[in-house]
Protein backbone atom coordinates (compact mmCIF):
# COMPACT_ATOMS: atom_id res chain seq x y z
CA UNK A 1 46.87 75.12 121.45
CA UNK A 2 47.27 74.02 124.99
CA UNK A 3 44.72 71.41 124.74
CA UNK A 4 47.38 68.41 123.64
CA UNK A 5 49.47 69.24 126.37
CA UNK A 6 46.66 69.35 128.86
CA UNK A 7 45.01 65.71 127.56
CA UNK A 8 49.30 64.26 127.88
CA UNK A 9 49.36 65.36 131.73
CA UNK A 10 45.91 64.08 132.38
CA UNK A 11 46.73 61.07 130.93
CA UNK A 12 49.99 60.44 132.11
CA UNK A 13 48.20 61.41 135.73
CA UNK A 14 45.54 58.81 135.03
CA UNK A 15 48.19 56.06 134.05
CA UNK A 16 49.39 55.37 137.61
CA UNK A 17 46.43 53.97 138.39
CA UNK A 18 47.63 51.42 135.95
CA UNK A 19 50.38 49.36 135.29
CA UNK A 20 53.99 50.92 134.54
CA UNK A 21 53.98 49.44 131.08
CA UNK A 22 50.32 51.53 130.76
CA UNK A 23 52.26 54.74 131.33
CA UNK A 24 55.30 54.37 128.68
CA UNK A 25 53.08 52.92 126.24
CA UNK A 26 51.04 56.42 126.61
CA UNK A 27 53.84 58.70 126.62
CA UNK A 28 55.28 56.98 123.71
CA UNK A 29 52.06 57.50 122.20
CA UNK A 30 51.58 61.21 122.94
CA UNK A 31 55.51 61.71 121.99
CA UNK A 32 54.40 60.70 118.45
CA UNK A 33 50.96 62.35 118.22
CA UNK A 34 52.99 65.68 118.87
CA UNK A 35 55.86 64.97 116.57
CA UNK A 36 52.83 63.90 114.03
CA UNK A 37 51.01 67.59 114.42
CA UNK A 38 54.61 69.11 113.97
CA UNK A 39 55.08 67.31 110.53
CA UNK A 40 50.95 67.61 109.76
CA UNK A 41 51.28 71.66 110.61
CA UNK A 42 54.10 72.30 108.34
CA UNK A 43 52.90 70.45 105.86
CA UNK A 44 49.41 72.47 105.61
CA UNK A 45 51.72 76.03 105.87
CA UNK A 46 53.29 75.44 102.86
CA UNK A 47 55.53 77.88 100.75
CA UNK A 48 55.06 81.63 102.08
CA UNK A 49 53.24 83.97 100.24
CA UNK A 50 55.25 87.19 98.30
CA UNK A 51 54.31 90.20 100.78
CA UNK A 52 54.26 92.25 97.97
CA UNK A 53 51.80 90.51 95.92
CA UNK A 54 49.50 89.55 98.83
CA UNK A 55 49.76 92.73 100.92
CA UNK A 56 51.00 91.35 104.21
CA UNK A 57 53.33 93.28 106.17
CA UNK A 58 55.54 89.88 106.53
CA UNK A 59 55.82 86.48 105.40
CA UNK A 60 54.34 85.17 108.34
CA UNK A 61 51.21 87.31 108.16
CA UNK A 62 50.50 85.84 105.02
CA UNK A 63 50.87 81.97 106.86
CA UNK A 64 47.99 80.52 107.93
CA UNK A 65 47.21 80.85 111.41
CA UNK A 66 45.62 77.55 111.93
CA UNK A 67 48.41 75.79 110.91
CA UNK A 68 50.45 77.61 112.97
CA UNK A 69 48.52 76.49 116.01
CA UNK A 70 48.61 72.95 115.18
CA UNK A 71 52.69 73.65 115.16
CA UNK A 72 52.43 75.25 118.31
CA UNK A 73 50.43 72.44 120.08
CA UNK A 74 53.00 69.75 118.69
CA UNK A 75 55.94 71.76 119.76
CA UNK A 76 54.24 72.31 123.48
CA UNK A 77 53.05 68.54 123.81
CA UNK A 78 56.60 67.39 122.79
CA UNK A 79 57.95 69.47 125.42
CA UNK A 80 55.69 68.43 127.92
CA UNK A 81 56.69 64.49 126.96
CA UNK A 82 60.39 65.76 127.59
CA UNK A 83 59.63 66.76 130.79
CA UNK A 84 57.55 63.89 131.83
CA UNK A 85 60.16 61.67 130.54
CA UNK A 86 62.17 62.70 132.93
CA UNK A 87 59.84 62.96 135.95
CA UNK A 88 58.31 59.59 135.48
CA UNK A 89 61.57 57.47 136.18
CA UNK A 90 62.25 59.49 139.15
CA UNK A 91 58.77 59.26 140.77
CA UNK A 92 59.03 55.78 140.28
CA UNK A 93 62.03 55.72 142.43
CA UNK A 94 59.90 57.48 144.94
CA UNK A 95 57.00 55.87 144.84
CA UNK A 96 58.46 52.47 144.95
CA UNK A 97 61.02 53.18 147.32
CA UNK A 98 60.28 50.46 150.89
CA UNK A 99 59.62 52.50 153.34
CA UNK A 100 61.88 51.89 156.70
């Protein structure tokens, strides 16, 4: 679950070694791959199971767990392009600043 998250930073860590358009072009690219495991995840979930019929103790016991994970990574590696949306333009600032 934390893996997509982890490979975003390390990429996005990697990527100023590059050039700037290098680093957007990647965190466009990881913005999608999340939003694509989102839509892929609840996709595979599909509709709940009847607890009554299945003998879960709720509707999301009766889910499938891996599913749920893929959700889970989407969800985290969208966050983490949120946040790194916003720290990229400002450590460009820094970083490029002249120096006096």
């Amino acid at each position: 679950m934390f893996i997509l998250p982890a490979v975003i930073v390390v990429g996005w860590i990697l990527s100023w070694w590059g050039a700037r358009r290098v680093r957007w072009i990647l965190l466009s690219a990881a913005g999608v791959v999340s939003v694509l495991c989102v839509v892929i995840g609840w996709q595979e979930m599909g509709p709940p199971a009847d607890p009554r019929t299945v003998n879960c103790s709720s509707t999301w016991a009766c889910t499938d767990p891996g599913s749920l994970y893929l959700v889970a990574a989407g969800l985290l590696g969208f966050g983490c392009c949120l946040v790194l949306l916003i720290v990229t333009p400002a450590a460009e600032i820094v970083i490029r600043r002249p120096s006096r």
